[in-house]
N, C-alpha and C. Protein backbone atom coordinates (compact mmCIF):
# COMPACT_ATOMS: atom_id res chain seq x y z
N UNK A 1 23.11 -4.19 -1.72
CA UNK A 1 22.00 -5.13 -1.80
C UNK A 1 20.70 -4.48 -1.33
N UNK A 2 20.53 -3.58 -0.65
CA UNK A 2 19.47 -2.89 0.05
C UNK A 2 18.79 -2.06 -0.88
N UNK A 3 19.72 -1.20 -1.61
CA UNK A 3 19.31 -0.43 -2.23
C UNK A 3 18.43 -1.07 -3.78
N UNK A 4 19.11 -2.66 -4.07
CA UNK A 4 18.13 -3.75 -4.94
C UNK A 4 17.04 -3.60 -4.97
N UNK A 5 17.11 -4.27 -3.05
CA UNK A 5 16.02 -4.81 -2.65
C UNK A 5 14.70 -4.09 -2.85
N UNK A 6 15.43 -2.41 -2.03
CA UNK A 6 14.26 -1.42 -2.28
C UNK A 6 13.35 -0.94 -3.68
N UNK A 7 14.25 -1.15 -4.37
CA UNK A 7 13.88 -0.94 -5.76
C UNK A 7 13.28 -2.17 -6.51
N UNK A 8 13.44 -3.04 -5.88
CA UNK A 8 12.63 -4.16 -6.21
C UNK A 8 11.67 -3.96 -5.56
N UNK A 9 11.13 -3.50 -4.47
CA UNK A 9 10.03 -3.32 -3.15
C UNK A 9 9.07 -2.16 -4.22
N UNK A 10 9.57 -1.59 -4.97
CA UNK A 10 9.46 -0.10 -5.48
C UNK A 10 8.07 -0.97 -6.85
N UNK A 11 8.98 -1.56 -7.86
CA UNK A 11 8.76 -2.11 -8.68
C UNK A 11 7.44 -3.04 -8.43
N UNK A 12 7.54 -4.31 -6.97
CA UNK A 12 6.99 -4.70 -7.03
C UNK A 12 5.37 -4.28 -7.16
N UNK A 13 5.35 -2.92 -6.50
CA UNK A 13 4.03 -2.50 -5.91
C UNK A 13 3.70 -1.45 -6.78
N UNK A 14 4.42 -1.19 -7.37
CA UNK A 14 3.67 -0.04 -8.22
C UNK A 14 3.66 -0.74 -9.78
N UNK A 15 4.39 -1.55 -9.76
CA UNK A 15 4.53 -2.63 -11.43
C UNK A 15 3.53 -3.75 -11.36
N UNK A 16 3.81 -4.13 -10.53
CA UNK A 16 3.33 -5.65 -10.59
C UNK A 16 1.96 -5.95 -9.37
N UNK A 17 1.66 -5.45 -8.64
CA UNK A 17 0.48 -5.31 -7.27
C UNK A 17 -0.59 -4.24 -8.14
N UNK A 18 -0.37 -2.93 -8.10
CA UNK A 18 -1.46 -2.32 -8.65
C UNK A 18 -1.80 -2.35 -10.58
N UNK A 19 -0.74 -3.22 -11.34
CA UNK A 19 -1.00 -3.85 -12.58
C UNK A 19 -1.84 -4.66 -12.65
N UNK A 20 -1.55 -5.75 -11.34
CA UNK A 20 -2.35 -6.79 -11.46
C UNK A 20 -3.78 -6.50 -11.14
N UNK A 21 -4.03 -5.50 -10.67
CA UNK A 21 -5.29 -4.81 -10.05
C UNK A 21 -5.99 -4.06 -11.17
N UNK A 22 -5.11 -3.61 -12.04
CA UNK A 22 -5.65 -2.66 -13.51
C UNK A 22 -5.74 -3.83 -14.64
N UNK A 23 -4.70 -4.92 -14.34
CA UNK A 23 -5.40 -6.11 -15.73
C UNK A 23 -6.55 -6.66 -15.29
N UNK A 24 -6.60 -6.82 -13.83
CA UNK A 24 -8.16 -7.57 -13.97
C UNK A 24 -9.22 -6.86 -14.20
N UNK A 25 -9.31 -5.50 -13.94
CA UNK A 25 -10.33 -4.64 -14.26
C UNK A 25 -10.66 -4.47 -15.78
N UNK A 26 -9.26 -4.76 -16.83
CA UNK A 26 -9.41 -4.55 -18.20
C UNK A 26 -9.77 -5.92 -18.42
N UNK A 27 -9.65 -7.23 -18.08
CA UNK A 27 -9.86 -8.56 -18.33
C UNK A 27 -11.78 -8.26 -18.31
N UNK A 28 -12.00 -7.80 -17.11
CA UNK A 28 -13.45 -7.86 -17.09
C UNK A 28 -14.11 -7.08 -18.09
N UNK A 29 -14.48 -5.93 -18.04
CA UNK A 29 -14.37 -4.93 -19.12
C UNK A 29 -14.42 -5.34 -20.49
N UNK A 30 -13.25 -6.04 -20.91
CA UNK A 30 -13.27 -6.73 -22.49
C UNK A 30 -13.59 -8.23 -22.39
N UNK A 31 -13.82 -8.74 -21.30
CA UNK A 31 -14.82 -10.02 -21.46
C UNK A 31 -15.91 -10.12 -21.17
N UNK A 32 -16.81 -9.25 -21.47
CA UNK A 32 -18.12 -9.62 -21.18
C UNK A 32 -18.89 -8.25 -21.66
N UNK A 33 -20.20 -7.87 -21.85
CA UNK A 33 -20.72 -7.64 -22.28
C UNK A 33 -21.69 -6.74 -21.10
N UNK A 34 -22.55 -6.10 -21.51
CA UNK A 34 -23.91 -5.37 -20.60
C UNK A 34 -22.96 -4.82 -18.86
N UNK A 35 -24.53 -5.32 -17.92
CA UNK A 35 -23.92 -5.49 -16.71
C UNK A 35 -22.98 -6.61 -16.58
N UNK A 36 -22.41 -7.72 -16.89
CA UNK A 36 -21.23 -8.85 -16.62
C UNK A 36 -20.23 -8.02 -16.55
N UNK A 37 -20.34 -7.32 -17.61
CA UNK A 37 -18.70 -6.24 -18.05
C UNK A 37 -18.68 -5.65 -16.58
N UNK A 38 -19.22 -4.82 -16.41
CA UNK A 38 -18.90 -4.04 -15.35
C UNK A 38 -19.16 -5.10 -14.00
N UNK A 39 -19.72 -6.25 -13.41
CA UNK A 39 -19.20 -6.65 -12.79
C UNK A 39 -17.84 -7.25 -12.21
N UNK A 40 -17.74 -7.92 -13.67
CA UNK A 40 -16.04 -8.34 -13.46
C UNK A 40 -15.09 -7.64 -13.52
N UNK A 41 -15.46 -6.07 -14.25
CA UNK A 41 -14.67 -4.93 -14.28
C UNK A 41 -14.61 -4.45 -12.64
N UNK A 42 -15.55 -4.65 -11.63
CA UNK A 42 -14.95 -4.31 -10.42
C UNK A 42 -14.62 -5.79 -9.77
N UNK A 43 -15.35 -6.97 -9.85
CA UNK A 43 -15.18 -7.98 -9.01
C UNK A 43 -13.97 -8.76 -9.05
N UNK A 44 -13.44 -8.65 -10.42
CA UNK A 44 -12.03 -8.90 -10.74
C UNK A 44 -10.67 -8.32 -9.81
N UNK A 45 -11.07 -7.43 -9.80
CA UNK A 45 -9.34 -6.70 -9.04
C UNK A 45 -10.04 -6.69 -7.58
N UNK A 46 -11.43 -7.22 -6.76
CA UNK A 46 -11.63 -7.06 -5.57
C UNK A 46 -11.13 -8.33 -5.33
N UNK A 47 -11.11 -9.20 -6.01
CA UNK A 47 -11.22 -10.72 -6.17
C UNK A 47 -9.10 -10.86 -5.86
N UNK A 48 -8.64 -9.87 -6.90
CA UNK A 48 -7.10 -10.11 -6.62
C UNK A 48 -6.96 -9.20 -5.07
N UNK A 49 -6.96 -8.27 -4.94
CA UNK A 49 -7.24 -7.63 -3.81
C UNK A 49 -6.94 -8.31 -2.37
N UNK A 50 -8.01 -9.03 -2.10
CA UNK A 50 -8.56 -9.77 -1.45
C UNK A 50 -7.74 -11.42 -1.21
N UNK A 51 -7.06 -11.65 -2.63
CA UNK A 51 -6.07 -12.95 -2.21
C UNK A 51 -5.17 -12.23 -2.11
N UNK A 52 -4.36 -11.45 -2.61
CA UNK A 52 -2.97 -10.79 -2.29
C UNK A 52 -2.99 -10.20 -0.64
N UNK A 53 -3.86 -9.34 -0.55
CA UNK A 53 -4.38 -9.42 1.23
C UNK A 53 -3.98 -10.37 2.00
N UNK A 54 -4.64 -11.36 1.57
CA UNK A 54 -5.23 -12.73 3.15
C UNK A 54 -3.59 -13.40 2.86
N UNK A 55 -2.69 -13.42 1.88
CA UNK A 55 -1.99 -14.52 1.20
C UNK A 55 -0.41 -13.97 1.03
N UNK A 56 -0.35 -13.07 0.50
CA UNK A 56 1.03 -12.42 0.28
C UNK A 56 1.29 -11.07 0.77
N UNK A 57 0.80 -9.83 0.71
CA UNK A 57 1.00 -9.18 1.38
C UNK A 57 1.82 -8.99 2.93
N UNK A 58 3.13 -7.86 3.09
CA UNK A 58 3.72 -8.16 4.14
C UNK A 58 2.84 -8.02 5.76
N UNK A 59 1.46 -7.53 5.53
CA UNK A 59 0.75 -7.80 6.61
C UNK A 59 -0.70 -8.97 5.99
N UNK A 60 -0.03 -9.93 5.72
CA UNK A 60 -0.63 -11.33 5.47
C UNK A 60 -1.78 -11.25 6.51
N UNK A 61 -3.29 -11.85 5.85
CA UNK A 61 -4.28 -12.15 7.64
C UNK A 61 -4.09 -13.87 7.91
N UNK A 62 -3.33 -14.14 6.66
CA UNK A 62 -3.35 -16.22 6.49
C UNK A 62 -1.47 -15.98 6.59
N UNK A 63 -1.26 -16.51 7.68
CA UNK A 63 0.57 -17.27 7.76
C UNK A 63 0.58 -18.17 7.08
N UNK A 64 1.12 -18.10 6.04
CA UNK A 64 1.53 -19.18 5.44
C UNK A 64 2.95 -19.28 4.99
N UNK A 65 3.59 -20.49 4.97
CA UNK A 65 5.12 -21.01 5.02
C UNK A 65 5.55 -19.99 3.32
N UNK A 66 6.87 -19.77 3.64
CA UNK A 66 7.32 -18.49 2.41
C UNK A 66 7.21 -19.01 0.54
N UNK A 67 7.57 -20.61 0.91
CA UNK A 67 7.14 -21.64 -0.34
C UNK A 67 5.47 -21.43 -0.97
N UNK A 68 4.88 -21.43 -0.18
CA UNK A 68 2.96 -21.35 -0.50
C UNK A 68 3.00 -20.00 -0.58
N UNK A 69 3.67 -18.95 0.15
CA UNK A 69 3.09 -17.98 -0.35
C UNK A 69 3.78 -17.14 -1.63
N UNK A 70 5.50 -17.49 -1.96
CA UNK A 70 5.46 -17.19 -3.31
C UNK A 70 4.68 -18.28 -4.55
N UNK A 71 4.26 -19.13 -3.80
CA UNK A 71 3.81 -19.98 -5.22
C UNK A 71 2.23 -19.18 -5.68
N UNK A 72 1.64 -18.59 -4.57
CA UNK A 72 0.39 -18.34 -4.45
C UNK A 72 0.25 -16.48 -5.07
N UNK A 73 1.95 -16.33 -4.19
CA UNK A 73 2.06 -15.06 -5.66
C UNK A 73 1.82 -14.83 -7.13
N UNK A 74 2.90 -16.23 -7.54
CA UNK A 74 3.35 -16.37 -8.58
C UNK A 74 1.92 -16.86 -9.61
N UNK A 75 0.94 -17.31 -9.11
CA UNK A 75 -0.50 -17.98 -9.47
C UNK A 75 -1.28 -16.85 -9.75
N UNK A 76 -1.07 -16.21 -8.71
CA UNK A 76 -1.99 -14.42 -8.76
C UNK A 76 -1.31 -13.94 -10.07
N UNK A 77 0.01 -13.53 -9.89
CA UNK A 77 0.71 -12.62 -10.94
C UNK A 77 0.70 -13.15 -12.33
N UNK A 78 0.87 -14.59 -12.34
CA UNK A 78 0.31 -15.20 -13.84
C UNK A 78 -0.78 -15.66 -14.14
N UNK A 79 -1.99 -15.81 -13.17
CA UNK A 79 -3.21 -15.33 -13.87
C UNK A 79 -3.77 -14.05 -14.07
N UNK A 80 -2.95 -12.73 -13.88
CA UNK A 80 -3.50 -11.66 -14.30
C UNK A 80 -2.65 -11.83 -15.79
N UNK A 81 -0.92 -12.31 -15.99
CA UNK A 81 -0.40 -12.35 -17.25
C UNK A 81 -1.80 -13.07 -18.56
N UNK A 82 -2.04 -14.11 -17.68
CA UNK A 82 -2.72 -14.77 -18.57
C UNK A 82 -4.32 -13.81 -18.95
N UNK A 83 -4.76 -13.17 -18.32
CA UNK A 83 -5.71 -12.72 -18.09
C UNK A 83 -5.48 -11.14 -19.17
N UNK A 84 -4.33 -10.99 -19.30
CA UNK A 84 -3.66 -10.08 -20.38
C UNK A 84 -3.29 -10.42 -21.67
N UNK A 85 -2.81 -11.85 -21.80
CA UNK A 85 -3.05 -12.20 -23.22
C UNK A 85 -4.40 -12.65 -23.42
N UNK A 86 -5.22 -12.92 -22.75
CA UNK A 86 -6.49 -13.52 -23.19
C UNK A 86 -7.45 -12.18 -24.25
N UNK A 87 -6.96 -11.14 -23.74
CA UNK A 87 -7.38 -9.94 -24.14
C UNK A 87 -6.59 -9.21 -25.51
N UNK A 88 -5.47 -10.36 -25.86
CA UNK A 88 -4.82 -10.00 -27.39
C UNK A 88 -3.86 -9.02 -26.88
N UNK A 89 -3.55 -9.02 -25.92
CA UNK A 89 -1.84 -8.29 -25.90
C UNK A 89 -0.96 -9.23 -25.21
N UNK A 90 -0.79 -9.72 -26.26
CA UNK A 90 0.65 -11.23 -25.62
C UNK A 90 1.56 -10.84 -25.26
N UNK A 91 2.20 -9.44 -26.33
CA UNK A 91 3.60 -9.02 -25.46
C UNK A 91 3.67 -8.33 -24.43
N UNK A 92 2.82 -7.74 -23.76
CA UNK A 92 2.66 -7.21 -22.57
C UNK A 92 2.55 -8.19 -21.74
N UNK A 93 2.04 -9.26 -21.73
CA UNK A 93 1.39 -10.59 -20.88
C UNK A 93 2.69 -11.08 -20.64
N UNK A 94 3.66 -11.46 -21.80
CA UNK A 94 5.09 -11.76 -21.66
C UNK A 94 6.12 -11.20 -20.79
N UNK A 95 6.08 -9.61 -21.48
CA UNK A 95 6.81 -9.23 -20.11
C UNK A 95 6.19 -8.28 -18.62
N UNK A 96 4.87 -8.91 -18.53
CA UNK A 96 4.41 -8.44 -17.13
C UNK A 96 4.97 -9.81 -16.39
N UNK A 97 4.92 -11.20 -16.93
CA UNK A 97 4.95 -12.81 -16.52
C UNK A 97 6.29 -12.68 -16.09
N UNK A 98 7.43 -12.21 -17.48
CA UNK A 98 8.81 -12.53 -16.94
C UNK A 98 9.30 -11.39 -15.78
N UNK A 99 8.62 -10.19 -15.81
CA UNK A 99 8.82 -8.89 -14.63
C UNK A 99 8.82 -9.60 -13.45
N UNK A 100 7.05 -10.77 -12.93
CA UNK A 100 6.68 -11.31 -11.92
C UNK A 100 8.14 -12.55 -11.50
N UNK A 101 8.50 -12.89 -12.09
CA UNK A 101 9.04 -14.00 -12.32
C UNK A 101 10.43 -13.51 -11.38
N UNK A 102 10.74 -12.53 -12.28
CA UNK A 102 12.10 -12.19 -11.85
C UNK A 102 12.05 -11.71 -10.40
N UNK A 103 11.17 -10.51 -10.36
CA UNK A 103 10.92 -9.64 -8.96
C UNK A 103 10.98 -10.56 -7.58
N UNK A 104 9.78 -11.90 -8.56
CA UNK A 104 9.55 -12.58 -7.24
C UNK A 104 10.40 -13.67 -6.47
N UNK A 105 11.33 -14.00 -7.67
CA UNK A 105 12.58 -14.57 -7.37
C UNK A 105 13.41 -13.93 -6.16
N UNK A 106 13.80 -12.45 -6.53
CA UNK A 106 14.61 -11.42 -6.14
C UNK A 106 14.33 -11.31 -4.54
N UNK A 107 12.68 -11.31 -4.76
CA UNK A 107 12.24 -10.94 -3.57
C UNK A 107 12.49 -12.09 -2.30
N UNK A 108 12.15 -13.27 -3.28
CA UNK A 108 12.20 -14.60 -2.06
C UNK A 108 13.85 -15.32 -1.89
N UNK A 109 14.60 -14.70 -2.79
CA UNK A 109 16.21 -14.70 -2.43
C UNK A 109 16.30 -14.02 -1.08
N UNK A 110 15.97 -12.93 -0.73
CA UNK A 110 16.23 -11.66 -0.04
C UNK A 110 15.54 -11.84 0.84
N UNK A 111 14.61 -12.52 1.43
CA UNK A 111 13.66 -12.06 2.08
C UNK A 111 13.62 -12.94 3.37
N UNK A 112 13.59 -13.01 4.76
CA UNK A 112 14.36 -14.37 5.46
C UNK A 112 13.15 -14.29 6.65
């Protein structure tokens, strides 16, 4: 079970934490235009950053009960999905959503 877990620990952060950090940068980028583009191209992934920080992350700065904070995962990780089909790649959006889904399941089975 450890060796799962780790590999789920593995997955999460290099699949799904710094993805969600590279879709919002491409969300911004292809939504907008001039300077907007490049704002939301950085303010986007400071913006995920910054809730995954205060909210989920295992050095959390906000305690919050393990229910709020996978739900608050699961909100982050499927508005970057969504934030990936909005940009015309649905099947990537699909299985970045069902990756989050599963991982974060895995993770909050395991995690005490």
């Amino acid at each position: 079970m450890k060796a799962l877990q780790g590999a789920n620990l593995a997955v999460r952060f290099l699949v799904l934490e710094l993805g969600a950090l590279a879709i919002a940068a491409y969300w911004g980028y292809e939504s907008a235009e001039g300077v907007l583009r490049w704002v939301l191209a950085i303010g986007a992934p400071l913006l995920v950053a910054a809730a995954w920080g205060l909210f989920v992350s295992p050095k959390a700065k906000v305690d919050v009960p393990r229910p709020v904070r996978f739900a608050i995962e699961l909100t982050i990780l499927g508005a970057a999905a969504a934030a990936l089909a909005s940009t015309g790649q649905e099947m990537l959006a699909i299985g970045f959503a069902a990756l989050a889904v599963l991982s974060g399941a895995l993770n909050y089975a395991c995690s005490s």
